[in-house]
PDB file of N, CA and C in Angstrom:
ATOM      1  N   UNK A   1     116.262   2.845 -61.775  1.00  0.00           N
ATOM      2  CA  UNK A   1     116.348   1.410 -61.516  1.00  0.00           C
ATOM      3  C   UNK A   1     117.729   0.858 -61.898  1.00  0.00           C
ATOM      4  N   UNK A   2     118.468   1.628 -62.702  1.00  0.00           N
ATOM      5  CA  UNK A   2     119.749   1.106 -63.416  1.00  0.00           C
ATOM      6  C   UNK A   2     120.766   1.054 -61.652  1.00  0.00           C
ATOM      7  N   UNK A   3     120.679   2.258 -61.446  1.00  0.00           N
ATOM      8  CA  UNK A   3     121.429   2.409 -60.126  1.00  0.00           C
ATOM      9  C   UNK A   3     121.538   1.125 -59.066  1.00  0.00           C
ATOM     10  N   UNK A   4     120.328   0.627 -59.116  1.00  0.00           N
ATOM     11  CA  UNK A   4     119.763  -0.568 -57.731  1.00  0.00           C
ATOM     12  C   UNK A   4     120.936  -2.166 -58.576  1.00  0.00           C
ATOM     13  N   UNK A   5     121.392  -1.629 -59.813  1.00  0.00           N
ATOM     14  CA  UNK A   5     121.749  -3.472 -60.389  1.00  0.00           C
ATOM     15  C   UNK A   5     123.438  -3.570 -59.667  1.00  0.00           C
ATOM     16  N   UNK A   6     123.758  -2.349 -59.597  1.00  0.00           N
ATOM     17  CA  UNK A   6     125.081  -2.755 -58.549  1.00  0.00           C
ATOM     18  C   UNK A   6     125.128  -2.819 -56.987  1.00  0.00           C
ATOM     19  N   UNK A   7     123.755  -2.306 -56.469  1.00  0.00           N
ATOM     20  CA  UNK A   7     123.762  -2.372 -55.180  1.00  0.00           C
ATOM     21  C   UNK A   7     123.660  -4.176 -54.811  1.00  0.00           C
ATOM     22  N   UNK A   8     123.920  -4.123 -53.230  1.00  0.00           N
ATOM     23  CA  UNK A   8     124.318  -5.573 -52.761  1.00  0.00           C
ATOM     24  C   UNK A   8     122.891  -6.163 -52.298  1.00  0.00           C
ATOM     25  N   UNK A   9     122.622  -7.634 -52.024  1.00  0.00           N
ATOM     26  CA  UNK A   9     121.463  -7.956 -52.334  1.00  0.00           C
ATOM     27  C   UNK A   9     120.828  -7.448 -50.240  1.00  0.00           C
ATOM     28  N   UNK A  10     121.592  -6.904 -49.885  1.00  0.00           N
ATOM     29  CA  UNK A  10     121.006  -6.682 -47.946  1.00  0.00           C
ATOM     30  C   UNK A  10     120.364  -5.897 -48.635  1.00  0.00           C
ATOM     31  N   UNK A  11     120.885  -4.632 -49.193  1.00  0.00           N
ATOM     32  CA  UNK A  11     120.520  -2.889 -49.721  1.00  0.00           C
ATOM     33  C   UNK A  11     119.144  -3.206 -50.444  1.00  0.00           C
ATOM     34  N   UNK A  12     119.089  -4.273 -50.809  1.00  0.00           N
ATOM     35  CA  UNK A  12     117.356  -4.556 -52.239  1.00  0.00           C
ATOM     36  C   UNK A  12     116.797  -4.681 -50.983  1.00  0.00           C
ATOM     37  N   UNK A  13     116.623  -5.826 -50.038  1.00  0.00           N
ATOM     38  CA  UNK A  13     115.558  -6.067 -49.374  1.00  0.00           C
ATOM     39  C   UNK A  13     115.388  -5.294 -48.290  1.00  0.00           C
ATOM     40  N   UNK A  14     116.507  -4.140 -48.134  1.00  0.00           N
ATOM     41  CA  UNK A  14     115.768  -3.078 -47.092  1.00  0.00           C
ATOM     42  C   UNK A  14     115.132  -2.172 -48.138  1.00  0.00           C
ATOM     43  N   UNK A  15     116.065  -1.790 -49.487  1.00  0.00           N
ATOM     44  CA  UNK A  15     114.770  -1.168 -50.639  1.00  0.00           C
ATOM     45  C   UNK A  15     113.423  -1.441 -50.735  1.00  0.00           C
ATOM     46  N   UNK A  16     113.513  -2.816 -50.774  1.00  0.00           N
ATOM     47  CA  UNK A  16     111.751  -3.512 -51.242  1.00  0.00           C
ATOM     48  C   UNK A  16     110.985  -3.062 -49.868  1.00  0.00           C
ATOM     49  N   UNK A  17     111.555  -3.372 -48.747  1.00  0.00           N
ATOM     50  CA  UNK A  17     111.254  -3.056 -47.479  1.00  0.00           C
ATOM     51  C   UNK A  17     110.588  -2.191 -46.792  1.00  0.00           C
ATOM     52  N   UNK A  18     111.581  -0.760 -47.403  1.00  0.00           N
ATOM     53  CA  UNK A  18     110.946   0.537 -47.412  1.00  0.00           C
ATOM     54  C   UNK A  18     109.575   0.903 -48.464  1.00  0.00           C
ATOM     55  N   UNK A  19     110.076   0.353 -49.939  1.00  0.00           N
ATOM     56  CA  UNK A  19     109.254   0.933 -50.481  1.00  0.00           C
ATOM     57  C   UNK A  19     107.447  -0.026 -50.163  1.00  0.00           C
ATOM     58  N   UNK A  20     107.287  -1.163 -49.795  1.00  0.00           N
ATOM     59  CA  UNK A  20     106.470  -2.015 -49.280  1.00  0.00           C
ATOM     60  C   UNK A  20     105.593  -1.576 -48.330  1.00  0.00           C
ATOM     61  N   UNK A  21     106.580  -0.673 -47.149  1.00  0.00           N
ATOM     62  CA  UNK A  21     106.110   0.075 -46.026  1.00  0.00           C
ATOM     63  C   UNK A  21     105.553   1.523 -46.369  1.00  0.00           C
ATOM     64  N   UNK A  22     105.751   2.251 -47.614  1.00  0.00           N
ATOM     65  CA  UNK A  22     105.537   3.224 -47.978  1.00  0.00           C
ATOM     66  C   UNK A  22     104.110   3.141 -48.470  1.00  0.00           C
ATOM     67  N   UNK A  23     104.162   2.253 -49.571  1.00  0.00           N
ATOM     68  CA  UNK A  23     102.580   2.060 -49.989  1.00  0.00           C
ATOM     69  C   UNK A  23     102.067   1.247 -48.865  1.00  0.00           C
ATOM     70  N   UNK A  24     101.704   1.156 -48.143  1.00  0.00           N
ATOM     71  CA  UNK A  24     101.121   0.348 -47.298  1.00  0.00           C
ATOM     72  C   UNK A  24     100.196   2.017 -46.223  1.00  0.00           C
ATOM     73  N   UNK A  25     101.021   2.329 -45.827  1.00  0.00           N
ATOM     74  CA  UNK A  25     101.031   3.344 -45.056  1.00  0.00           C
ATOM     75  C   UNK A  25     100.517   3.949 -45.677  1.00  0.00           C
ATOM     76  N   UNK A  26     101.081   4.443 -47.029  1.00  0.00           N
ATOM     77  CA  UNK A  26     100.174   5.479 -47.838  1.00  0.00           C
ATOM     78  C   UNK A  26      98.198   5.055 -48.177  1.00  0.00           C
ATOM     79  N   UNK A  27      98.730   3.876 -48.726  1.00  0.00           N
ATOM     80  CA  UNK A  27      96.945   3.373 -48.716  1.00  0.00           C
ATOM     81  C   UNK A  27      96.141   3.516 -47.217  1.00  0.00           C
ATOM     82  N   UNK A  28      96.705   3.135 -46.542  1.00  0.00           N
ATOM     83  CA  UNK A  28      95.953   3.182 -45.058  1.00  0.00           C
ATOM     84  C   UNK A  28      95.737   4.783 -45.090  1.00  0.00           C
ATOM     85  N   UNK A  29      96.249   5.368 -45.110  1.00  0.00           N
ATOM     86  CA  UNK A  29      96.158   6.983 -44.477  1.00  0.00           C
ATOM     87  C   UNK A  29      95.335   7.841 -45.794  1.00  0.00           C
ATOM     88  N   UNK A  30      95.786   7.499 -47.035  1.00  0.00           N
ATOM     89  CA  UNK A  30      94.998   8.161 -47.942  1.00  0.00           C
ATOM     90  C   UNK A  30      93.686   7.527 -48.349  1.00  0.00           C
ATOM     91  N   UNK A  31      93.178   6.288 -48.157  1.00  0.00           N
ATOM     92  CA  UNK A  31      92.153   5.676 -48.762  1.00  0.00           C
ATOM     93  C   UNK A  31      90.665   6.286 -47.251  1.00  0.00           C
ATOM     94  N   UNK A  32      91.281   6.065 -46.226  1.00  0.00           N
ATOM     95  CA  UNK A  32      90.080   7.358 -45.063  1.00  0.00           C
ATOM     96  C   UNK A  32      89.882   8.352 -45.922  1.00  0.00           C
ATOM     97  N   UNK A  33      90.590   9.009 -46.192  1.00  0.00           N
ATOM     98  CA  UNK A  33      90.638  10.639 -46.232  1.00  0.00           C
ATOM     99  C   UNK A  33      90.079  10.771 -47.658  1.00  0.00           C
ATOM    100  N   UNK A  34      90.255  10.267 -48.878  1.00  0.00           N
ATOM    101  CA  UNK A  34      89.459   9.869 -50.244  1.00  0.00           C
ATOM    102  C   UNK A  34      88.063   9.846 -49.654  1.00  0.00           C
ATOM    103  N   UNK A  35      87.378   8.533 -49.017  1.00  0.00           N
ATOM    104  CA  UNK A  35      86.328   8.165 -48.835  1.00  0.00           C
ATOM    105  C   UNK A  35      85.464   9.455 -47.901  1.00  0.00           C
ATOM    106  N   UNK A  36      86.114   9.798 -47.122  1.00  0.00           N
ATOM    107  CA  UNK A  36      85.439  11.372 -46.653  1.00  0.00           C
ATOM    108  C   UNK A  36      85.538  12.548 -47.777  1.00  0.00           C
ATOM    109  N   UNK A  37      86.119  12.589 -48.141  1.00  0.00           N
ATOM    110  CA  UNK A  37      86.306  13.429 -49.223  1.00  0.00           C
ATOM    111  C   UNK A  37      85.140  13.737 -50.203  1.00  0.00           C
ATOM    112  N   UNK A  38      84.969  12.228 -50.965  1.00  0.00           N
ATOM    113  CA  UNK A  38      83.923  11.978 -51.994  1.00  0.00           C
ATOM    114  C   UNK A  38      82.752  11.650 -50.926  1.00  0.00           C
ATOM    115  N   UNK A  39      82.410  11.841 -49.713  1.00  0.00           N
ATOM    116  CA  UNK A  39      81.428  11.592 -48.959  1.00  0.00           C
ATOM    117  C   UNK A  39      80.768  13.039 -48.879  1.00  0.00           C
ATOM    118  N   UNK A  40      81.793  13.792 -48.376  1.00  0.00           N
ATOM    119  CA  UNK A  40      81.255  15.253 -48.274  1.00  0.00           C
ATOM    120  C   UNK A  40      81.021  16.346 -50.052  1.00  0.00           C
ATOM    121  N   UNK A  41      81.213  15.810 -50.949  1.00  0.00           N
ATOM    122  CA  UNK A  41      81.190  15.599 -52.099  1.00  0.00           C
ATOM    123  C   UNK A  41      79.458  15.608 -52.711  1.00  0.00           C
ATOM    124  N   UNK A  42      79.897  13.998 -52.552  1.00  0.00           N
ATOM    125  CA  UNK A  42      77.901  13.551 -52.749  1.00  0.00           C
ATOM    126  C   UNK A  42      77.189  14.319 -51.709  1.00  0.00           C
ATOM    127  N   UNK A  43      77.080  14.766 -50.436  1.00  0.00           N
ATOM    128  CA  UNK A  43      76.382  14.777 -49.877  1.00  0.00           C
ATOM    129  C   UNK A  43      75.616  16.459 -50.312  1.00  0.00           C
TER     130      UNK A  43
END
């Protein structure tokens, strides 16, 4: 995080940007695949 305090403020909000789009994507795609998971699990 020390690295990001000299970057310029465009570079943060494509940072926040990416990382925003990362968890987003990640929850969508991993929270299916959990719920089948622990489905075939219990069953």
């Amino acid at each position: 995080m020390l690295a990001l305090m000299g970057v310029e403020a465009g570079m943060l909000k494509g940072f926040a940007f990416t990382t925003i789009a990362g968890v987003l994507i990640g929850v969508i795609i991993t929270r299916p695949a959990f719920a089948k998971i622990v489905e075939y699990i219990v069953k």
